[in-house]
C-alpha atoms as a PDB file:
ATOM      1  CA  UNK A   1    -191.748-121.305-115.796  1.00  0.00           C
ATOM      2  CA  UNK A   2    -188.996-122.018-113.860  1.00  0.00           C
ATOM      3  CA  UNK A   3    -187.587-124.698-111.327  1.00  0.00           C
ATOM      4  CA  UNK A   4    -184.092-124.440-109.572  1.00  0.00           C
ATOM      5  CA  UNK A   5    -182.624-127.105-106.983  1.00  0.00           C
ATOM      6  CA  UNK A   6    -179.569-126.928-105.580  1.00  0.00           C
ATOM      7  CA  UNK A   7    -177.772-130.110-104.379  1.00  0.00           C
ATOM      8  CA  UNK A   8    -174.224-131.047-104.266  1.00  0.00           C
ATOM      9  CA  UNK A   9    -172.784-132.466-107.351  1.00  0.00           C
ATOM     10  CA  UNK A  10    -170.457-134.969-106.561  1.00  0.00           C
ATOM     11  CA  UNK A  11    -166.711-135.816-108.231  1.00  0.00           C
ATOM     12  CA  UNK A  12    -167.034-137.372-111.526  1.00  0.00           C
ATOM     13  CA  UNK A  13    -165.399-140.741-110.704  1.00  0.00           C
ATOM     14  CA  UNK A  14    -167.497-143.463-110.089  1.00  0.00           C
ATOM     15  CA  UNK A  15    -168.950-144.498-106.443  1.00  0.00           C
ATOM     16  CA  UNK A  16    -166.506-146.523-105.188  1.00  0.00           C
ATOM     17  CA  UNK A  17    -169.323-149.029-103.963  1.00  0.00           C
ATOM     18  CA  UNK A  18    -172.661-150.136-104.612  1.00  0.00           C
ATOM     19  CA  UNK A  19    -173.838-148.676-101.568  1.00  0.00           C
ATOM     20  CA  UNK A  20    -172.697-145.580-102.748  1.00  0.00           C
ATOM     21  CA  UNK A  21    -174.306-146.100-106.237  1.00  0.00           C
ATOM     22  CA  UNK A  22    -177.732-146.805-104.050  1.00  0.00           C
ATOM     23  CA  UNK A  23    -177.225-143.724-102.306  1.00  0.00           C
ATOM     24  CA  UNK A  24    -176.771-141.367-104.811  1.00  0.00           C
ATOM     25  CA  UNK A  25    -179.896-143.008-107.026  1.00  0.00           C
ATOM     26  CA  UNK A  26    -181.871-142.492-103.856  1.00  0.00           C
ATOM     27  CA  UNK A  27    -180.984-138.483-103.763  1.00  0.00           C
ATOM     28  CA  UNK A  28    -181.739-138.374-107.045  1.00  0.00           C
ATOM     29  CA  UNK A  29    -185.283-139.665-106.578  1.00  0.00           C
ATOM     30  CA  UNK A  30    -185.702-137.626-103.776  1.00  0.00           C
ATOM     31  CA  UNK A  31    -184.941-134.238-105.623  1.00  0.00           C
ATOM     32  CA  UNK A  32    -187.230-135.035-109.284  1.00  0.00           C
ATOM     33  CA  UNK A  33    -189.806-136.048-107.016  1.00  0.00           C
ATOM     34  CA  UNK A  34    -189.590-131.988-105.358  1.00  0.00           C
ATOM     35  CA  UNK A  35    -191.909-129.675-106.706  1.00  0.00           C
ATOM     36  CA  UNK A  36    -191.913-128.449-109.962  1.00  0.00           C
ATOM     37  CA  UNK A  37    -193.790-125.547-112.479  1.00  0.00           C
ATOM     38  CA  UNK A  38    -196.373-127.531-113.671  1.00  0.00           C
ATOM     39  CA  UNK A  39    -197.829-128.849-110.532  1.00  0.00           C
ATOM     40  CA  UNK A  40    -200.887-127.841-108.937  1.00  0.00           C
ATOM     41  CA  UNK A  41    -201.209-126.013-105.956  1.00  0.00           C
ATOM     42  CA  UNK A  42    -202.717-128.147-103.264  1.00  0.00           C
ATOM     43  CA  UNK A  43    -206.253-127.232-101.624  1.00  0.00           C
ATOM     44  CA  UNK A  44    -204.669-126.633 -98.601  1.00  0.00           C
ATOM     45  CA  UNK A  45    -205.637-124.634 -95.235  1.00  0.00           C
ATOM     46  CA  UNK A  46    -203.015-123.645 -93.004  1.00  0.00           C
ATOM     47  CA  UNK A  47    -203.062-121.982 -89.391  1.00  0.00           C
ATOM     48  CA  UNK A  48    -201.371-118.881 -89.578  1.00  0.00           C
ATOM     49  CA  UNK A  49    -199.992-117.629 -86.415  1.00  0.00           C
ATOM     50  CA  UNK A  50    -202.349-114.563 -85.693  1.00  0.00           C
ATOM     51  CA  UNK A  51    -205.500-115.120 -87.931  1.00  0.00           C
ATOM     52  CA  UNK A  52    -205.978-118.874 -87.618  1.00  0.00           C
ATOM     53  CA  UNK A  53    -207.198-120.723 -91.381  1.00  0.00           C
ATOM     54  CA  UNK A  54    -206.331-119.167 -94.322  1.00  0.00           C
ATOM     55  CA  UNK A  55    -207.275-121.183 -97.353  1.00  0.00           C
ATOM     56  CA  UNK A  56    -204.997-121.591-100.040  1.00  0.00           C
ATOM     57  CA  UNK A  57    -207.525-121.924-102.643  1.00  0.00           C
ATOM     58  CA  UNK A  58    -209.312-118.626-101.550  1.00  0.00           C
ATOM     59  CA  UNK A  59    -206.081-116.544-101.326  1.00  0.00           C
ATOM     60  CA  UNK A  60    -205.074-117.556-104.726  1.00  0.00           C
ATOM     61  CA  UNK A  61    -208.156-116.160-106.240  1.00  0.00           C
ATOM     62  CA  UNK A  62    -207.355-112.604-105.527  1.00  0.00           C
ATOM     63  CA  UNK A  63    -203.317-113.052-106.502  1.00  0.00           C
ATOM     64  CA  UNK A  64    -200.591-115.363-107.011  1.00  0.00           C
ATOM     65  CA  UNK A  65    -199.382-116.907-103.872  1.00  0.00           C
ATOM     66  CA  UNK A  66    -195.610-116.607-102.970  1.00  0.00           C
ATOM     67  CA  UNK A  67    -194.631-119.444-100.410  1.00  0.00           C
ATOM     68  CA  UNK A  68    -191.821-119.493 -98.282  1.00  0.00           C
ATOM     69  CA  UNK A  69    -190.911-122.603 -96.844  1.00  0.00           C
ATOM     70  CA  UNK A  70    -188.745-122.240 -93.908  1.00  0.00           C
ATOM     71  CA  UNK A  71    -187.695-124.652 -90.573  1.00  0.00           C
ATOM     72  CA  UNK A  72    -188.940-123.020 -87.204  1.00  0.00           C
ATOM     73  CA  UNK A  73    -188.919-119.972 -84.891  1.00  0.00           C
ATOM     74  CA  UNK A  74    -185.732-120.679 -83.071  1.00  0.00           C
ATOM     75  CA  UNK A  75    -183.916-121.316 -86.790  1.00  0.00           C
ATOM     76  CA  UNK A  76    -181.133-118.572 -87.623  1.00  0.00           C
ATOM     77  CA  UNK A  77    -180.649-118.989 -90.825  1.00  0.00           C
ATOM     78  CA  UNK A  78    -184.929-118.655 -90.860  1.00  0.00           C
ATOM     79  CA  UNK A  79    -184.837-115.667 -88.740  1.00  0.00           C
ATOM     80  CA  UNK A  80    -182.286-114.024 -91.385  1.00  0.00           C
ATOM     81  CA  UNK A  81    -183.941-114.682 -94.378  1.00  0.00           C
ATOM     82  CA  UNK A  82    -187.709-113.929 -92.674  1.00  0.00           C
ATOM     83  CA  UNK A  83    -186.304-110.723 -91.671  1.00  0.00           C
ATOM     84  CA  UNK A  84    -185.106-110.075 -94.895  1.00  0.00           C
ATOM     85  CA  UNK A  85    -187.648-110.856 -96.404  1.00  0.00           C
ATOM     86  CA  UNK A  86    -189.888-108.302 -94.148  1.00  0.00           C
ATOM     87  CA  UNK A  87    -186.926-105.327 -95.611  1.00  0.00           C
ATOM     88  CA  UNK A  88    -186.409-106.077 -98.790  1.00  0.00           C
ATOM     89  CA  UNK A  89    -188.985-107.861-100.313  1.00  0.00           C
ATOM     90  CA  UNK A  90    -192.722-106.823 -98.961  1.00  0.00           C
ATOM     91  CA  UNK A  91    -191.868-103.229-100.050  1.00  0.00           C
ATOM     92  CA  UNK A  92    -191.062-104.638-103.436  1.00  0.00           C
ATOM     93  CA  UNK A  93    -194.088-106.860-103.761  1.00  0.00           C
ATOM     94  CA  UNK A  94    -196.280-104.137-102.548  1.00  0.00           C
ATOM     95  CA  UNK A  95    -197.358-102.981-106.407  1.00  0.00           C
ATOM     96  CA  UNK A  96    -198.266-106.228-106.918  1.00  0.00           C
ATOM     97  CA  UNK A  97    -201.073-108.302-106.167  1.00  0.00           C
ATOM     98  CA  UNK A  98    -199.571-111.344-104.827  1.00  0.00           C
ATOM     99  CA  UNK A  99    -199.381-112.769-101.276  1.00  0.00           C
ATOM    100  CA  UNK A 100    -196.211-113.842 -99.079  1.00  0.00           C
ATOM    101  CA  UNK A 101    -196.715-117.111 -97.220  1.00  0.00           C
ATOM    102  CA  UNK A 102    -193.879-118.263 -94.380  1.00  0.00           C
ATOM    103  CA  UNK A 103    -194.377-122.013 -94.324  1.00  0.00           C
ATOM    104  CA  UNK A 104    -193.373-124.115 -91.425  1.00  0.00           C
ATOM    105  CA  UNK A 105    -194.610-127.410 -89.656  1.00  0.00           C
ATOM    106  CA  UNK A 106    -194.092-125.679 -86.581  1.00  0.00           C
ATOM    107  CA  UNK A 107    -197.626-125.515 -84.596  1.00  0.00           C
ATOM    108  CA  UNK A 108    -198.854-121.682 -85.152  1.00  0.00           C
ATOM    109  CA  UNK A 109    -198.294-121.217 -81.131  1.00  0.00           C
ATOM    110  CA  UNK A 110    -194.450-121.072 -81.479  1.00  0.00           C
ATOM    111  CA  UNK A 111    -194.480-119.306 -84.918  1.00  0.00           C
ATOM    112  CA  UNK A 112    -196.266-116.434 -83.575  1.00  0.00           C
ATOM    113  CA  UNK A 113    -192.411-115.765 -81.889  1.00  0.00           C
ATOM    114  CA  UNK A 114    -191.295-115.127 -85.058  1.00  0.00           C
ATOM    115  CA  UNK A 115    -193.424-112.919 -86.333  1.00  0.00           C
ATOM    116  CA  UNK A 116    -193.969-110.638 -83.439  1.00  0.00           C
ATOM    117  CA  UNK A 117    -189.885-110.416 -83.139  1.00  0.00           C
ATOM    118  CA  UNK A 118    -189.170-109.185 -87.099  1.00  0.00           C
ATOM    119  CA  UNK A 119    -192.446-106.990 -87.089  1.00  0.00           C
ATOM    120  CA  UNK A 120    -193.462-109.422 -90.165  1.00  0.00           C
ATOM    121  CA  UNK A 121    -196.561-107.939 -92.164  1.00  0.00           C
ATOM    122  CA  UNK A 122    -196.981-111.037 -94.484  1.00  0.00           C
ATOM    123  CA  UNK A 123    -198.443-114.423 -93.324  1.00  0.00           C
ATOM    124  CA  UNK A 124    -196.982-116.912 -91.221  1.00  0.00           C
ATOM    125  CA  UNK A 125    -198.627-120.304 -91.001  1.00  0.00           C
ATOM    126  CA  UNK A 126    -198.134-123.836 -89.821  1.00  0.00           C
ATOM    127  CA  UNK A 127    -198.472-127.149 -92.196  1.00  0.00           C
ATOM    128  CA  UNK A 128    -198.179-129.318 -88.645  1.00  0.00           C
ATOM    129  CA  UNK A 129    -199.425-132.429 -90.766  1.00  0.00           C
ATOM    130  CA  UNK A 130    -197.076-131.809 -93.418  1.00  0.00           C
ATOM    131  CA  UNK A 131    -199.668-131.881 -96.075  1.00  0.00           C
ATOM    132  CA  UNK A 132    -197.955-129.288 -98.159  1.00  0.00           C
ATOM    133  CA  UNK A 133    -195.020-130.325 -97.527  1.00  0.00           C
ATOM    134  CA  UNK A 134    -195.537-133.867 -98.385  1.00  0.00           C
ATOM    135  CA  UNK A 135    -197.146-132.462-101.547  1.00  0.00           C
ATOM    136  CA  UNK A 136    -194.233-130.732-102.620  1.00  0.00           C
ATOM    137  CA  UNK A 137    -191.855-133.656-101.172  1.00  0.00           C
ATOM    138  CA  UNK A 138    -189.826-130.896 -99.529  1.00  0.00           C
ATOM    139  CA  UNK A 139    -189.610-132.603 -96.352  1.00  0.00           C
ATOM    140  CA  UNK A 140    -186.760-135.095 -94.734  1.00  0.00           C
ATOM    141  CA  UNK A 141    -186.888-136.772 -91.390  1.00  0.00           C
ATOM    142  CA  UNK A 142    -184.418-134.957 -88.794  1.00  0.00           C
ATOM    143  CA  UNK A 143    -184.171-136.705 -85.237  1.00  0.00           C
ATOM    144  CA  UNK A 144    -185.472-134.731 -82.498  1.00  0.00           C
ATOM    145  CA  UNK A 145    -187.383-131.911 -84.364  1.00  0.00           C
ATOM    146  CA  UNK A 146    -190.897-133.136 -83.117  1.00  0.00           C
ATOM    147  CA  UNK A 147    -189.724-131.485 -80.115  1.00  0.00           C
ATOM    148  CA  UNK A 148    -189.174-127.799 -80.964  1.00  0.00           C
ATOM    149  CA  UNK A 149    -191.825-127.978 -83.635  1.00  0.00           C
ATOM    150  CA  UNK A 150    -194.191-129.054 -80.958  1.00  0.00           C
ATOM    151  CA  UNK A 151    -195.650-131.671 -83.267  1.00  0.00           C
ATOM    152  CA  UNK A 152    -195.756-136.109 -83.653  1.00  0.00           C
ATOM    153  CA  UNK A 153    -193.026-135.939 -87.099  1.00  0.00           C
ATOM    154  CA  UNK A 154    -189.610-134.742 -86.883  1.00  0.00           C
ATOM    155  CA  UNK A 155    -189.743-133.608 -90.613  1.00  0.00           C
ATOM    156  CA  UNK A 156    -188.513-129.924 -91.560  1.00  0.00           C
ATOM    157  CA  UNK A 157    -188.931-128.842 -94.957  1.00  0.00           C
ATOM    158  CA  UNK A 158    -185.966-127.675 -97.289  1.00  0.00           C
ATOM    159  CA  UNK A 159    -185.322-124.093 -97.496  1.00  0.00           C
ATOM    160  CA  UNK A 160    -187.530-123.772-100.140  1.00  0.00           C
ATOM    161  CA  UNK A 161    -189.441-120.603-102.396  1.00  0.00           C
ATOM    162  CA  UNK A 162    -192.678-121.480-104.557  1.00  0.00           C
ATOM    163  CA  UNK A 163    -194.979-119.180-106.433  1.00  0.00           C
ATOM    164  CA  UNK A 164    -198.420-120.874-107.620  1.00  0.00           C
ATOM    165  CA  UNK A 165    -200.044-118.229-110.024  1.00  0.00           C
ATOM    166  CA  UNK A 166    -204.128-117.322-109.476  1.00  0.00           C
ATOM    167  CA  UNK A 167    -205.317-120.707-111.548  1.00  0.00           C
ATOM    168  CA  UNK A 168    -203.456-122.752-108.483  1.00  0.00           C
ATOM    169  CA  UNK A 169    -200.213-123.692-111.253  1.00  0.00           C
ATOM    170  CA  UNK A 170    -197.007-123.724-109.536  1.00  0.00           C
ATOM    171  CA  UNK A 171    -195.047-121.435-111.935  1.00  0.00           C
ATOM    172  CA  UNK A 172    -191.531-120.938-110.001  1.00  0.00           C
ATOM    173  CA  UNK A 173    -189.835-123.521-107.676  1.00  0.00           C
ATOM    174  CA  UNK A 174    -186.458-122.736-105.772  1.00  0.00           C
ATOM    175  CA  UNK A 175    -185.516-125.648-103.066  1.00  0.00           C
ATOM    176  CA  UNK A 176    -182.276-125.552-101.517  1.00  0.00           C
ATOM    177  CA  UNK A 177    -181.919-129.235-101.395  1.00  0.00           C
ATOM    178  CA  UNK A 178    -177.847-128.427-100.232  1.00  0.00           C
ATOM    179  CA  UNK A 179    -179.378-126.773 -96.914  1.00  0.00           C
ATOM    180  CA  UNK A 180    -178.147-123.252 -99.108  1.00  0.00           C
ATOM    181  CA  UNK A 181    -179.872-119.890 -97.683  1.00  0.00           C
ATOM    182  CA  UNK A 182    -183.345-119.200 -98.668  1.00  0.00           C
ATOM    183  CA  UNK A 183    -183.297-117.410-102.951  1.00  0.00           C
ATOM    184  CA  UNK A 184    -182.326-113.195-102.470  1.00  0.00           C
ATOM    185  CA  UNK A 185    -185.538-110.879-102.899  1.00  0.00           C
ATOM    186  CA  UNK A 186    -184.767-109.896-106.175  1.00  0.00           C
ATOM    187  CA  UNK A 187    -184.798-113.417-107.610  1.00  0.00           C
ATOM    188  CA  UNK A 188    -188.438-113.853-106.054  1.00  0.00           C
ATOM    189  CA  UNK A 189    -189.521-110.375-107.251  1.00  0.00           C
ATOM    190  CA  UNK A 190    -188.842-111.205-110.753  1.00  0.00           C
ATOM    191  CA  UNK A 191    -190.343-114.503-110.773  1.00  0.00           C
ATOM    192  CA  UNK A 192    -193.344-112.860-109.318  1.00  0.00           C
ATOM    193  CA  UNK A 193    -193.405-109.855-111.821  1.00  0.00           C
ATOM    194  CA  UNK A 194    -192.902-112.599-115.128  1.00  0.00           C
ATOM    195  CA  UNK A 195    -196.667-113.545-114.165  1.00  0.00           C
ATOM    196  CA  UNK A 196    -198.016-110.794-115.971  1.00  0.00           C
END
């Protein structure tokens, strides 16, 4: 099992302030509280852009379930890593029995923009009550984003990769707590081939 987060280490010298002190204690918090191998997949159903619910618990049952947590439609960085995702990885996971899930509180109206413009074969669903994403604490409030997600919260979900095995254990966690691109293919593949 493992876990990776990636955050900004800062100098060694000491916080100048207790403010500063309270603020990096707080981001501390905030990253062992993320997901980790260990955890339980949530019974979750999210609305996936074409097909509507798909339950989490029922996918699981016929192979491990590879989520990819990702901002919105309109998101660059999201469209590049989606995209490459579509290339490089869904060939590679194609001898396997697992299934890719793009995560995003987006509502599943505006995600289906995404998925029509990268051809994507894999699933695309909205958590638009951040359930998951509260689960996993992979969320942080960003001012304004209730608008383009077309939903009450402005929260948006770190770039974030986890793979919950068919019991519903979370056996791989990547979050890019540093706002870093989304893990490469290969790094996924081979979390997803060490399951069996």
């Amino acid at each position: 099992m493992t876990t990776t987060v990636h955050r900004h280490v800062p100098s060694a010298r000491r916080p100048a302030d207790a403010d500063a002190l309270r603020r990096q204690f707080d981001r501390d918090a905030i990253w062992d509280r993320m997901v980790k191998p260990g955890q339980r997949l949530p019974s979750q159903v999210l609305l996936e852009a074409d097909l509507g619910a798909i339950h989490l618990d029922r996918l699981r049952l016929t192979g491990p379930i590879v989520l990819v947590f990702f901002r919105y439609a309109s998101s660059e960085p999201c469209n590049a890593a989606l995209a490459g995702y579509q290339r490089q990885l869904v060939p590679a996971l194609a001898d396997t029995d697992s299934h890719l899930v793009a995560v995003s509180p987006q509502v599943p109206q505006r995600l289906a923009e995404i998925k029509r413009r990268h051809d994507l074969t894999y699933f695309v669903a909205s958590d638009a009550r951040n359930t998951l994403i509260d689960a996993f604490n992979l969320g942080f409030h960003e001012p304004g984003a209730d608008a383009v997600l077309g939903t009450r919260r402005s929260v948006l979900p770190f770039p974030a990769v986890v793979i919950a095995d068919r019991a519903g254990t979370v056996r791989f966690a990547d979050v890019r707590a540093d706002g870093a691109p989304h893990p490469d293919p290969a790094t996924i593949l081979m979390a997803v081939r060490s399951l069996s």
